[in-house]
PDB file of N, CA and C in Angstrom:
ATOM      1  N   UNK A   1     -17.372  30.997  36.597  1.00  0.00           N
ATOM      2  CA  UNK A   1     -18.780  30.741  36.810  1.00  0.00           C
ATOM      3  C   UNK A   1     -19.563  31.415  35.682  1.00  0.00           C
ATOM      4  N   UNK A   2     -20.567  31.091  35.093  1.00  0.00           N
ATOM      5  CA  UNK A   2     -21.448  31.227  33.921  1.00  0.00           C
ATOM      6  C   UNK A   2     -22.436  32.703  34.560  1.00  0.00           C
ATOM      7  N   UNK A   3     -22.454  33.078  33.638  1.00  0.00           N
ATOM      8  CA  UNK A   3     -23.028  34.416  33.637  1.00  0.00           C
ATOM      9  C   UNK A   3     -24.815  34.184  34.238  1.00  0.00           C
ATOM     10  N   UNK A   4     -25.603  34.478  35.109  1.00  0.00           N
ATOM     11  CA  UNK A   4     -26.837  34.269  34.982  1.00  0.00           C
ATOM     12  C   UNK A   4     -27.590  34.205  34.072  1.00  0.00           C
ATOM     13  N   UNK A   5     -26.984  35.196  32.776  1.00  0.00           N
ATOM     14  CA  UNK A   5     -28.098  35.228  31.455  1.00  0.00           C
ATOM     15  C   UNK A   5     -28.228  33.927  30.875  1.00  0.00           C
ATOM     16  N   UNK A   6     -26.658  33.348  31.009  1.00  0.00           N
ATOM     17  CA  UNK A   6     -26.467  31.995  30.593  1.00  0.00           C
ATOM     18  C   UNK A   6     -27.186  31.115  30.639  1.00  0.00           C
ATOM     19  N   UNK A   7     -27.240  30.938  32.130  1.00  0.00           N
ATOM     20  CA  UNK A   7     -27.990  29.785  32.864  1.00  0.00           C
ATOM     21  C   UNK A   7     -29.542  29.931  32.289  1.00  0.00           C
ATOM     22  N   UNK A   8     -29.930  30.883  32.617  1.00  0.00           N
ATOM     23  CA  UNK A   8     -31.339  31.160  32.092  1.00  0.00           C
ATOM     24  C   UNK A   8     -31.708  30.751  30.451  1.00  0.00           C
ATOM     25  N   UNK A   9     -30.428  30.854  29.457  1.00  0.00           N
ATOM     26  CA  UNK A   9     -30.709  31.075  28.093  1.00  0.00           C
ATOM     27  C   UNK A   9     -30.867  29.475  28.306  1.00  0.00           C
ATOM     28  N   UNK A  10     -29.900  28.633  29.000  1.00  0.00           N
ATOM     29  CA  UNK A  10     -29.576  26.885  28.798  1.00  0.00           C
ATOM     30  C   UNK A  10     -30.899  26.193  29.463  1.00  0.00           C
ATOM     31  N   UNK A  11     -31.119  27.402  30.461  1.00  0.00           N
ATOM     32  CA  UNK A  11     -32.517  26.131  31.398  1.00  0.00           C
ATOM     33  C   UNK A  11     -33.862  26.506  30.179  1.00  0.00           C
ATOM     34  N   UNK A  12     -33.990  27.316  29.296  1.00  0.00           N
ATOM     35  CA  UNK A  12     -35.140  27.563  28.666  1.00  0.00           C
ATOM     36  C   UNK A  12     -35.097  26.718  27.435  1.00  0.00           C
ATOM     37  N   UNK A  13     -33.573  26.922  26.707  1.00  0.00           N
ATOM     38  CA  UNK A  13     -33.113  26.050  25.480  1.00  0.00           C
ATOM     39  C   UNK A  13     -33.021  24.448  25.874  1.00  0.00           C
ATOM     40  N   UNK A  14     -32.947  24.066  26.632  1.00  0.00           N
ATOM     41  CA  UNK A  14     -32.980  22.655  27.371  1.00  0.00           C
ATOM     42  C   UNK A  14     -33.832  21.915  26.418  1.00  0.00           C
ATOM     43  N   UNK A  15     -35.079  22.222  26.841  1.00  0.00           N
ATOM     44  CA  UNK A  15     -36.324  21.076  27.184  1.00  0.00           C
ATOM     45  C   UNK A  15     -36.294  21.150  25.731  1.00  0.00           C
ATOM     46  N   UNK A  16     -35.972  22.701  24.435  1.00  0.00           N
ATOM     47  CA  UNK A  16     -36.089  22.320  23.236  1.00  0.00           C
ATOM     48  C   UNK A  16     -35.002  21.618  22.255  1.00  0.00           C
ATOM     49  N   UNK A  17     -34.053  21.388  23.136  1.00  0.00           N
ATOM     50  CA  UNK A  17     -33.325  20.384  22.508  1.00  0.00           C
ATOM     51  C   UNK A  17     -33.042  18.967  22.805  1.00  0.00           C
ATOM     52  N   UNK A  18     -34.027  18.995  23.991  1.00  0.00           N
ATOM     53  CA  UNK A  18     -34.354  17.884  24.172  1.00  0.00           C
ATOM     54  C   UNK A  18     -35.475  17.069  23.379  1.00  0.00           C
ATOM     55  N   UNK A  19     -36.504  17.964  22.850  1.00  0.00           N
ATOM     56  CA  UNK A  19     -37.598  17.414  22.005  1.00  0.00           C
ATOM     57  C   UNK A  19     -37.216  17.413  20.879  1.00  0.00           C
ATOM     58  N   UNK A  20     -35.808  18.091  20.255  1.00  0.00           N
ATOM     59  CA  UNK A  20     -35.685  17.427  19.053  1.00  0.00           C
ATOM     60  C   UNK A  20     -34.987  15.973  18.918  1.00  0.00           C
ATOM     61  N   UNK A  21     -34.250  16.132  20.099  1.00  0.00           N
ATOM     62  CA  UNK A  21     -33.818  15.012  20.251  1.00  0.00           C
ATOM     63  C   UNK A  21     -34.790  13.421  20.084  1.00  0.00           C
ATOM     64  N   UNK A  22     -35.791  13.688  20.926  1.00  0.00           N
ATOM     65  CA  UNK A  22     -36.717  12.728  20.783  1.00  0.00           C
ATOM     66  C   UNK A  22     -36.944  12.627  19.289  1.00  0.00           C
ATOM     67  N   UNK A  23     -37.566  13.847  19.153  1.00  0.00           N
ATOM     68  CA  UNK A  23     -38.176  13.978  17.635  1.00  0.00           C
ATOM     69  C   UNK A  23     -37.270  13.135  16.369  1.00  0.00           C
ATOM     70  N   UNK A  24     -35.868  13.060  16.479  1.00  0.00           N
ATOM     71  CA  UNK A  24     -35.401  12.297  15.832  1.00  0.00           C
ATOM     72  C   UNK A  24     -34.526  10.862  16.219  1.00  0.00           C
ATOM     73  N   UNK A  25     -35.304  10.383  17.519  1.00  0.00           N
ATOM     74  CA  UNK A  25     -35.139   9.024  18.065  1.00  0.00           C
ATOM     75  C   UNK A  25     -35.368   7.958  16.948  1.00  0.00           C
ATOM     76  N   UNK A  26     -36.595   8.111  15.889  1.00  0.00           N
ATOM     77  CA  UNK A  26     -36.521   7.011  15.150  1.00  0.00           C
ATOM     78  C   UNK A  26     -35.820   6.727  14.086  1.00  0.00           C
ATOM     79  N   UNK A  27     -35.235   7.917  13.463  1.00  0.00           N
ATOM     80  CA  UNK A  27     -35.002   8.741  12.706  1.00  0.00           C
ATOM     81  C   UNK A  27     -32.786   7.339  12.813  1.00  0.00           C
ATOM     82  N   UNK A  28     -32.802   8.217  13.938  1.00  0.00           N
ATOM     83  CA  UNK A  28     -31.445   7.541  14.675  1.00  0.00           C
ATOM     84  C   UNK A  28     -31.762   5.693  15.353  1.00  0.00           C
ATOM     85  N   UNK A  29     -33.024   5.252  15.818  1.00  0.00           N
ATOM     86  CA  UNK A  29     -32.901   3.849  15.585  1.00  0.00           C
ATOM     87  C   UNK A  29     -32.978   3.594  14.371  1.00  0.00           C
ATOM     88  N   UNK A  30     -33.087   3.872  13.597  1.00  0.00           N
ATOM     89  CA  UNK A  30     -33.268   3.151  11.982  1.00  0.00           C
ATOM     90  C   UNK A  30     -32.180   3.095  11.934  1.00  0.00           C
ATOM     91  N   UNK A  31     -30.968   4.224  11.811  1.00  0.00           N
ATOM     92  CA  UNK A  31     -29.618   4.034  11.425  1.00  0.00           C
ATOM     93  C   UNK A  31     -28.795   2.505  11.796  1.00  0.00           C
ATOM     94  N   UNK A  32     -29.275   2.904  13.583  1.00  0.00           N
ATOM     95  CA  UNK A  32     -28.595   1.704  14.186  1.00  0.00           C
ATOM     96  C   UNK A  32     -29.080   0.166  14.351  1.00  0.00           C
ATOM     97  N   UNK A  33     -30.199   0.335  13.096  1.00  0.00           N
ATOM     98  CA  UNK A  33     -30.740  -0.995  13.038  1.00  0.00           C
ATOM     99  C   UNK A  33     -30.065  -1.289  11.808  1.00  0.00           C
ATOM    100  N   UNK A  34     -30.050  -0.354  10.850  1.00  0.00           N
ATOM    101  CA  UNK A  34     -28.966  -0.520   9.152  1.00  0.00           C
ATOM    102  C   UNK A  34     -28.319  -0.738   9.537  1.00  0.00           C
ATOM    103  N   UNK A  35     -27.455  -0.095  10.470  1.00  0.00           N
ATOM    104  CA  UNK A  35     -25.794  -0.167  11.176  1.00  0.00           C
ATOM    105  C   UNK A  35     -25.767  -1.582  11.613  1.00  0.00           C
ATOM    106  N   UNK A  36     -26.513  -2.568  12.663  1.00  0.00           N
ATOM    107  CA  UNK A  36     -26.221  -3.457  12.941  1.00  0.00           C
ATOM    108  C   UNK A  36     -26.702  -4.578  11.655  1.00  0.00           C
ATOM    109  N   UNK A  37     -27.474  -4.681  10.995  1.00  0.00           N
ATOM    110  CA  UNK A  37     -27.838  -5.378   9.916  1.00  0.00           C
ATOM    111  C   UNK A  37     -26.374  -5.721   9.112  1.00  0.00           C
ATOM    112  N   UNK A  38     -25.473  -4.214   8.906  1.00  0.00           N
ATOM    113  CA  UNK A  38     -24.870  -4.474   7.914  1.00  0.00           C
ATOM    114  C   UNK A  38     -23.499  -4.901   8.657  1.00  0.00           C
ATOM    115  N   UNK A  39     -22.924  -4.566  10.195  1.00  0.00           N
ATOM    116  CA  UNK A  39     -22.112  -5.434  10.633  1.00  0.00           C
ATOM    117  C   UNK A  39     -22.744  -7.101  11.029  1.00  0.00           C
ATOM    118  N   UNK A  40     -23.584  -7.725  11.184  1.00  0.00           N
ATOM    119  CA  UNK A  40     -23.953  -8.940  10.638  1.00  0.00           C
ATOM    120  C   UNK A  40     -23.955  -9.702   9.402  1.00  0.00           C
ATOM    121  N   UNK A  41     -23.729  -8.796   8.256  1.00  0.00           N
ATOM    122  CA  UNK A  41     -23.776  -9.300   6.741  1.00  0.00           C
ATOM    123  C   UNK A  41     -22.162  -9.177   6.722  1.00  0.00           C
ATOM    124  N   UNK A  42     -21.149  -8.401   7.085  1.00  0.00           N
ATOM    125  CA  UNK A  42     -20.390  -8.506   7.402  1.00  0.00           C
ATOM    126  C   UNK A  42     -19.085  -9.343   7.955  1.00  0.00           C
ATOM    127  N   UNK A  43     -20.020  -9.500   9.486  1.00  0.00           N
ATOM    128  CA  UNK A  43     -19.321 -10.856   9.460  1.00  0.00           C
ATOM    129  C   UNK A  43     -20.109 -12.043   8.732  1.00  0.00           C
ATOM    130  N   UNK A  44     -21.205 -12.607   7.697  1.00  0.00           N
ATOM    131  CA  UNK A  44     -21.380 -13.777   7.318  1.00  0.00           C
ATOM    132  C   UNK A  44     -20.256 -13.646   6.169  1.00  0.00           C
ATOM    133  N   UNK A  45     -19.848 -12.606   5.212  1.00  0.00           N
ATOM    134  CA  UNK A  45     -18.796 -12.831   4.650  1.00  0.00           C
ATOM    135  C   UNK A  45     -17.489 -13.215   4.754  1.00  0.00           C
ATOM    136  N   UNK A  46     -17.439 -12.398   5.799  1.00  0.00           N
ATOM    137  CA  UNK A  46     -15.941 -12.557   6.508  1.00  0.00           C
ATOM    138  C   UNK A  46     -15.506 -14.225   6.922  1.00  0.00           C
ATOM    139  N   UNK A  47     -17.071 -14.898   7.276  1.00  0.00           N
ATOM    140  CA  UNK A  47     -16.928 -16.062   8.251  1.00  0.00           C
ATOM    141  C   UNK A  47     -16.795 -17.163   6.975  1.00  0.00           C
ATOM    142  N   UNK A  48     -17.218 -16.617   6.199  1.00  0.00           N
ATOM    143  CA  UNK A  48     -17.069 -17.269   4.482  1.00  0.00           C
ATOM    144  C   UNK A  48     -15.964 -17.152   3.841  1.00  0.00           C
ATOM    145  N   UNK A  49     -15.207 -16.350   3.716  1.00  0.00           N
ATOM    146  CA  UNK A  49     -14.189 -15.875   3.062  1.00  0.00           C
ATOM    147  C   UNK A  49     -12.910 -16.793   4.195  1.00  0.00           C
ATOM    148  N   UNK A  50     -12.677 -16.537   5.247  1.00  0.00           N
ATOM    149  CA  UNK A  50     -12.221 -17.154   6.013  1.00  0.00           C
ATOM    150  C   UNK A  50     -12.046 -19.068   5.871  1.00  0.00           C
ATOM    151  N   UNK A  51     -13.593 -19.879   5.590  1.00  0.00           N
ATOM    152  CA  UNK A  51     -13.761 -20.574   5.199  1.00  0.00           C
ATOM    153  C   UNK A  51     -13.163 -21.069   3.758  1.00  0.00           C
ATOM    154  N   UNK A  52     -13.621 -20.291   3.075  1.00  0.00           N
ATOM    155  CA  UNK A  52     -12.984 -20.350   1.499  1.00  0.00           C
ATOM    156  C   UNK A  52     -11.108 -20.366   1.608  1.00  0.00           C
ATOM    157  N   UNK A  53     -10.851 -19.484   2.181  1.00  0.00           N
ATOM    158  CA  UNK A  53      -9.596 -19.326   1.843  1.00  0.00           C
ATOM    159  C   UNK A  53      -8.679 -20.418   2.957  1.00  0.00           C
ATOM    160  N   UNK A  54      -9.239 -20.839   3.703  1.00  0.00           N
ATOM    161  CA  UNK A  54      -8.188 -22.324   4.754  1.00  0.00           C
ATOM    162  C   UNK A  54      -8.869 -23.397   3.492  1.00  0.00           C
ATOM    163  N   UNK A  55      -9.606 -23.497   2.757  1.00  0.00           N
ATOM    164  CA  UNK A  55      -9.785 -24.671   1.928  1.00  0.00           C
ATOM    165  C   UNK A  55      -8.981 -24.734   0.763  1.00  0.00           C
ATOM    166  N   UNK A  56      -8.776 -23.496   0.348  1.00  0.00           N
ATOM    167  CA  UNK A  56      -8.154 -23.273  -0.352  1.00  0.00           C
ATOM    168  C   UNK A  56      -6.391 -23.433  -0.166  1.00  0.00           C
ATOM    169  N   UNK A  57      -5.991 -23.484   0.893  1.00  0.00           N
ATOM    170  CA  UNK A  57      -4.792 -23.091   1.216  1.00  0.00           C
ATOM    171  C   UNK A  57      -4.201 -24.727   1.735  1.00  0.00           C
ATOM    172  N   UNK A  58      -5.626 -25.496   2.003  1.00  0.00           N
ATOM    173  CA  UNK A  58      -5.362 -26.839   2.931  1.00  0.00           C
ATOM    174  C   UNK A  58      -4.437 -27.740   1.895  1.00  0.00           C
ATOM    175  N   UNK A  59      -4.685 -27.620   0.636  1.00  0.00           N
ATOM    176  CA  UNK A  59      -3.813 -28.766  -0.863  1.00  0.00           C
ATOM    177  C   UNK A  59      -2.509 -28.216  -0.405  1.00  0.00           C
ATOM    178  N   UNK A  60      -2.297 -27.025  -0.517  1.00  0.00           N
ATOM    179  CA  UNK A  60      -1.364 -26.138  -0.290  1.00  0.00           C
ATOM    180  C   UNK A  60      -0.046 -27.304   1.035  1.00  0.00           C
ATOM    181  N   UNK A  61      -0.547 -27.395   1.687  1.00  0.00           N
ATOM    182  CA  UNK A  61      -0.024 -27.301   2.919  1.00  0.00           C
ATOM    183  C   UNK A  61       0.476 -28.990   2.496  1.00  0.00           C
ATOM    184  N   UNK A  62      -0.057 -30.196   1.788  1.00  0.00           N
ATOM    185  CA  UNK A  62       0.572 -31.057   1.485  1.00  0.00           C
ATOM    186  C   UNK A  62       1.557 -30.967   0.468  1.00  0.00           C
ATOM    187  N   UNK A  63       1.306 -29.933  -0.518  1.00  0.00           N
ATOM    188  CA  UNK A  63       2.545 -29.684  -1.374  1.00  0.00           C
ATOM    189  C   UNK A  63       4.022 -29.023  -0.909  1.00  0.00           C
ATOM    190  N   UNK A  64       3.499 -28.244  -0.090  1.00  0.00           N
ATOM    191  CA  UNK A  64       4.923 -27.364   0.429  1.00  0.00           C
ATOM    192  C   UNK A  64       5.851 -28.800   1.806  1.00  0.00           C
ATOM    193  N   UNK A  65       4.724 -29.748   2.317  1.00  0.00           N
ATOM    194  CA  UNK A  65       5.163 -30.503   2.750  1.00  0.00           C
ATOM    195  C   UNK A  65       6.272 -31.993   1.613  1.00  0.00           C
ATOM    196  N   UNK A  66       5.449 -32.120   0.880  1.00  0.00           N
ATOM    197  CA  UNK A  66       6.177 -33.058  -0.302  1.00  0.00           C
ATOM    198  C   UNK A  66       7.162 -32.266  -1.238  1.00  0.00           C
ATOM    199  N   UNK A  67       6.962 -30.893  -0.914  1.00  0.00           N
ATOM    200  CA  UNK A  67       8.382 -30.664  -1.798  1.00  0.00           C
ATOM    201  C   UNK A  67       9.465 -30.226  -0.573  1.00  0.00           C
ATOM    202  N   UNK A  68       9.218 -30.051   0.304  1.00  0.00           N
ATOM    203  CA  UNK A  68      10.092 -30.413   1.905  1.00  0.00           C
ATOM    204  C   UNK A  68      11.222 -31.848   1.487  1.00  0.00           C
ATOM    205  N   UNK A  69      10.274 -32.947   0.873  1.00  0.00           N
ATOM    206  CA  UNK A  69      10.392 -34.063   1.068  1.00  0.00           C
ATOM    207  C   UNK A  69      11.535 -34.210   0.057  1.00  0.00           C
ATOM    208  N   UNK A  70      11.345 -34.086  -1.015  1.00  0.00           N
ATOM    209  CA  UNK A  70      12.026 -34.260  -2.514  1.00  0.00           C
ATOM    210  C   UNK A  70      12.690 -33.391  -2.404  1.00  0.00           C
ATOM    211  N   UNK A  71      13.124 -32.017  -1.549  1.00  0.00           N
ATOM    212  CA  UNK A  71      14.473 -31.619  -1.297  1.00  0.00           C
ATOM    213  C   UNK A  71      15.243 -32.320  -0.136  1.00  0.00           C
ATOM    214  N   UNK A  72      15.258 -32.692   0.615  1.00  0.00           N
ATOM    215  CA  UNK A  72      15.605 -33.580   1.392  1.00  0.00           C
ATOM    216  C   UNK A  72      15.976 -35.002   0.753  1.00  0.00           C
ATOM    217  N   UNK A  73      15.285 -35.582  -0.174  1.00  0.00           N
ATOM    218  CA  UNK A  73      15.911 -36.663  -1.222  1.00  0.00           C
ATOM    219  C   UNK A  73      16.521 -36.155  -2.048  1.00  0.00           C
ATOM    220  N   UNK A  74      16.778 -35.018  -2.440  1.00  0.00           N
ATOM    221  CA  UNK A  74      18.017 -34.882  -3.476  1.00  0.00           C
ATOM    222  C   UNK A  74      19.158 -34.593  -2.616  1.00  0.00           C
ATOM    223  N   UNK A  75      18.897 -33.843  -1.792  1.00  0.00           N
ATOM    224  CA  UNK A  75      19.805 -33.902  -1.316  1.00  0.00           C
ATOM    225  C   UNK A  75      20.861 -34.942  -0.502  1.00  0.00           C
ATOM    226  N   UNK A  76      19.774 -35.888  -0.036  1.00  0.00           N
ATOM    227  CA  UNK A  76      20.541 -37.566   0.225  1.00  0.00           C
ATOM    228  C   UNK A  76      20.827 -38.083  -0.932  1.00  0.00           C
ATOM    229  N   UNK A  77      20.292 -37.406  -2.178  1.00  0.00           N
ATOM    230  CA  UNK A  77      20.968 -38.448  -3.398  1.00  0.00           C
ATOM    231  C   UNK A  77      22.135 -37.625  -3.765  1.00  0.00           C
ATOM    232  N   UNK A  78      22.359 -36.442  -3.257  1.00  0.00           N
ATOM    233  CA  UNK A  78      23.692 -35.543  -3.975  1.00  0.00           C
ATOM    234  C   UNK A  78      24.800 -36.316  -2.547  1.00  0.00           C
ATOM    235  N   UNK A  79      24.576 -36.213  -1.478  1.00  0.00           N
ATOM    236  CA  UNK A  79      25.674 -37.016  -0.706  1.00  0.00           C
ATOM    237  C   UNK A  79      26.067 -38.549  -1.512  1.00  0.00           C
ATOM    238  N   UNK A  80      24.864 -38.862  -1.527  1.00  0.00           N
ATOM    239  CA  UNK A  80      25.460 -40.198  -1.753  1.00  0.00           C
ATOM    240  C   UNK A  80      25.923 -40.418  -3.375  1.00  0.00           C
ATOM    241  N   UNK A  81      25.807 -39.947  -3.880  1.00  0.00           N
ATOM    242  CA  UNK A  81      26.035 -39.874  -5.463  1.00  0.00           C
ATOM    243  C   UNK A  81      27.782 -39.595  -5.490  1.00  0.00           C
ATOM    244  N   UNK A  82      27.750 -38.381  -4.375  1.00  0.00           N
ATOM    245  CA  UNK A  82      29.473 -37.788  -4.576  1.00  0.00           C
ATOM    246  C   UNK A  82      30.399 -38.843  -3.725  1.00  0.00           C
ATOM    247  N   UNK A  83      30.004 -39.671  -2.435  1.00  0.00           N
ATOM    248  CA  UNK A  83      30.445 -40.760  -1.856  1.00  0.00           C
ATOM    249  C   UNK A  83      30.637 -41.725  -2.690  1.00  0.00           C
ATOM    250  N   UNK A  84      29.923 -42.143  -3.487  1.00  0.00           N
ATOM    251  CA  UNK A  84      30.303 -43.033  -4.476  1.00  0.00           C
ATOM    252  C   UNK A  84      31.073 -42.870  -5.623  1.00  0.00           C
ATOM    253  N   UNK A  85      31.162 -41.777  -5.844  1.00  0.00           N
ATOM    254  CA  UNK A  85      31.688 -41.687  -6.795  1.00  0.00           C
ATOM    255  C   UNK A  85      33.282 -41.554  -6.337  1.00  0.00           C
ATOM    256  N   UNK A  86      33.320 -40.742  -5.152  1.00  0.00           N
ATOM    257  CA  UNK A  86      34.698 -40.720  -5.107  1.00  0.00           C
ATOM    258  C   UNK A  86      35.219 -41.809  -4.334  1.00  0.00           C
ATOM    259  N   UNK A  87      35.100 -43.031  -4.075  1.00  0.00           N
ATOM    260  CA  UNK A  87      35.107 -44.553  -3.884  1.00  0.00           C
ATOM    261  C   UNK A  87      35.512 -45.071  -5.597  1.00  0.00           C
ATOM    262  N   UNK A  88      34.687 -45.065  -6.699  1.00  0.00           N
ATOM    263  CA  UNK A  88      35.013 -45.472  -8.118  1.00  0.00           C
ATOM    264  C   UNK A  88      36.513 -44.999  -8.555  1.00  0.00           C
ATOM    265  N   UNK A  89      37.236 -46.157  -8.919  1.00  0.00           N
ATOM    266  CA  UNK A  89      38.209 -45.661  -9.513  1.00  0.00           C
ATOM    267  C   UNK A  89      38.334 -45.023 -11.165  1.00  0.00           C
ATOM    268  N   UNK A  90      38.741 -43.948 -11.174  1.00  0.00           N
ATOM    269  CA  UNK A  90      38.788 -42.592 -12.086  1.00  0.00           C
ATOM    270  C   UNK A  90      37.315 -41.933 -12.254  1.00  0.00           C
ATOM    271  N   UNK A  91      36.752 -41.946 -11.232  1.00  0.00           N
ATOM    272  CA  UNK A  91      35.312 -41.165 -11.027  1.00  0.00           C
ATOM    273  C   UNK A  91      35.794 -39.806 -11.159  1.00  0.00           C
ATOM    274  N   UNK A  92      36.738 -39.249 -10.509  1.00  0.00           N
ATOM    275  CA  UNK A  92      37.271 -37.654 -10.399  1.00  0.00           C
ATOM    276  C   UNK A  92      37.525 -37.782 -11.517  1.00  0.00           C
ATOM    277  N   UNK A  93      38.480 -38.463 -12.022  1.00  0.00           N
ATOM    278  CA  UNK A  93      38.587 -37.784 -13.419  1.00  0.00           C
ATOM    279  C   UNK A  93      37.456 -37.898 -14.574  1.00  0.00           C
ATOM    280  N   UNK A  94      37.125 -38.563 -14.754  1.00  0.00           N
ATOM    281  CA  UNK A  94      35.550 -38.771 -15.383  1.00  0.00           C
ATOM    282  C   UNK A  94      35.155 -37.055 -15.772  1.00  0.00           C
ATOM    283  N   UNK A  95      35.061 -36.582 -14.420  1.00  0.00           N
ATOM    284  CA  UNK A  95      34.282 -35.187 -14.123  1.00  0.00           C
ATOM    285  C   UNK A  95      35.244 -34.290 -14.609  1.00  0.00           C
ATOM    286  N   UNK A  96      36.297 -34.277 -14.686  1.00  0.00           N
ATOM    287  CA  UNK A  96      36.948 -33.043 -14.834  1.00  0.00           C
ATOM    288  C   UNK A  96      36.713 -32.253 -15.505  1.00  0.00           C
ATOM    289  N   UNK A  97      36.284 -31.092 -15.965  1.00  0.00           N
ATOM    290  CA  UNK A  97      36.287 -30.030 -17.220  1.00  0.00           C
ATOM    291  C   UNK A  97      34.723 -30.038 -16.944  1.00  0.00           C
ATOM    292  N   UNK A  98      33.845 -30.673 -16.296  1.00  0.00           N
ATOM    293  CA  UNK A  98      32.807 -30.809 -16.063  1.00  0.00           C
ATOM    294  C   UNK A  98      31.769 -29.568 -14.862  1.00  0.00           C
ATOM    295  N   UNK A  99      31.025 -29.371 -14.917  1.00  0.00           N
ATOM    296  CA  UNK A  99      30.450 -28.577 -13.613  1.00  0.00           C
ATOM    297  C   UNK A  99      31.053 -29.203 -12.299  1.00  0.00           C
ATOM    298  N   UNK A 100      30.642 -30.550 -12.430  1.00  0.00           N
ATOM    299  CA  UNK A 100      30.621 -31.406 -11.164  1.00  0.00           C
ATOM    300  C   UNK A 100      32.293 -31.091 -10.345  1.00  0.00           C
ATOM    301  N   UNK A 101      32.685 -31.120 -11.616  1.00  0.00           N
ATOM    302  CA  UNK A 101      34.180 -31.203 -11.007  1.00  0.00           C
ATOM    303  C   UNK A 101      34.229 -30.168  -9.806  1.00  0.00           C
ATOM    304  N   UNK A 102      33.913 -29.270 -10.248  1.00  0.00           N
ATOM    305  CA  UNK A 102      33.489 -28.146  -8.459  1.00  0.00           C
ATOM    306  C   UNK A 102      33.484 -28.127  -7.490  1.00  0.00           C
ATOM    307  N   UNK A 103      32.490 -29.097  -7.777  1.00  0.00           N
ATOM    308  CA  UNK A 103      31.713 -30.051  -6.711  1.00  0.00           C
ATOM    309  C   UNK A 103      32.575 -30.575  -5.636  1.00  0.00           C
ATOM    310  N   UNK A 104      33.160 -31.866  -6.535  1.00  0.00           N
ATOM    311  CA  UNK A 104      34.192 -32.816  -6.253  1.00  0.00           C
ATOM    312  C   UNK A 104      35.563 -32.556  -5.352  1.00  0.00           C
ATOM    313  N   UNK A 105      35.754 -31.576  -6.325  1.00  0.00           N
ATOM    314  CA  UNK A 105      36.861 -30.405  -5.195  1.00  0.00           C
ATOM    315  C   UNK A 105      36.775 -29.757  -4.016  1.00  0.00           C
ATOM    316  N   UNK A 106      35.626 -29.280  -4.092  1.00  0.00           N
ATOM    317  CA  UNK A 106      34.579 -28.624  -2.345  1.00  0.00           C
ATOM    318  C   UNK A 106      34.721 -29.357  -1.322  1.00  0.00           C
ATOM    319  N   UNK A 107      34.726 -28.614  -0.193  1.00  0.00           N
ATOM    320  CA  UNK A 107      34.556 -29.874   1.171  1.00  0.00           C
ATOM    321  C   UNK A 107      33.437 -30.175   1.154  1.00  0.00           C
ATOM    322  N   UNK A 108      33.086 -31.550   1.812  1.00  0.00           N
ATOM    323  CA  UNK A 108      31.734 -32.585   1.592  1.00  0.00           C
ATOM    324  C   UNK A 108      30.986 -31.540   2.354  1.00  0.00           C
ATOM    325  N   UNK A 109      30.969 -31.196   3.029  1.00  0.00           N
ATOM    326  CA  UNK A 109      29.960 -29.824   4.181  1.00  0.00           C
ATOM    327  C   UNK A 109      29.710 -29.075   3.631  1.00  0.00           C
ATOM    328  N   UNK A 110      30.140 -28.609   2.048  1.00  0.00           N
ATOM    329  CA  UNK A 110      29.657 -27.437   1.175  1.00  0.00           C
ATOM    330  C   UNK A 110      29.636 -27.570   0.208  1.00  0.00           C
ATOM    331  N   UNK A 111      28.627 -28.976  -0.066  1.00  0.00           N
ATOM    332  CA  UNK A 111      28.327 -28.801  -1.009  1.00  0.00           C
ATOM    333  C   UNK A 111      27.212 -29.395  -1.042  1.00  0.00           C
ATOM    334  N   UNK A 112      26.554 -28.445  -2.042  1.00  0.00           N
ATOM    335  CA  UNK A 112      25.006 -28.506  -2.389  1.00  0.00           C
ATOM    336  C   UNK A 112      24.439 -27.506  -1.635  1.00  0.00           C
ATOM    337  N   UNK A 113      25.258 -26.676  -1.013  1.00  0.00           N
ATOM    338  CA  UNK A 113      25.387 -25.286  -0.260  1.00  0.00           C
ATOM    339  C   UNK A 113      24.798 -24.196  -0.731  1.00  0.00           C
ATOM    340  N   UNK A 114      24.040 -23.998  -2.554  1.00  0.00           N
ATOM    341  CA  UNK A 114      23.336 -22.999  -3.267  1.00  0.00           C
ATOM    342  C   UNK A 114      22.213 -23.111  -3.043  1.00  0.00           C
TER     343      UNK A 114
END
């Protein structure tokens, strides 16, 4: 429990820290009128930048789709390129000493596997 002098020093100091308090009420709305001003400028950037950067990113999103595409066609042209070829008579040998020859040798399931 607080000493009586206490109580007495807090009930007298009170009311004067309460009037400074007032005393710098406007002092402290100004802040929180800067303060909210500048989280509003805030988000108009943010809501901009946000904007900017999905427009930016939207080209994006058809290229990574079309090169989806053109790996997926080479790769139906590497099946079918090695099917045919090993159908041609002396196609294997053709290749030999060649990269392909690698290839040719690999099981059909592993290759084009890099």
């Amino acid at each position: 429990m607080p000493e009586p002098r206490d109580l007495v020093t807090q009930l007298v100091t009170f009311p004067l820290r309460m009037a400074g308090e007032v005393l710098r009420l406007p002092e402290s709305l100004k802040a929180l009128r800067m303060l909210t001003e500048d989280l509003a400028a805030t988000s108009r950037i943010v809501r901009t930048t946000i904007g900017e950067v999905a427009s930016t990113l939207e080209p994006l999103t058809g290229a990574v789709d079309r090169v989806a595409n053109i790996d997926r066609a080479v790769a139906d042209l590497h099946a079918v390129f090695f099917s045919v070829l090993e159908r041609v008579p002396g196609g294997k040998r053709a290749l030999k000493g060649t990269p392909l020859d690698r290839e040719l040798e690999a099981d059909p399931s592993e290759r084009l596997a890099d």
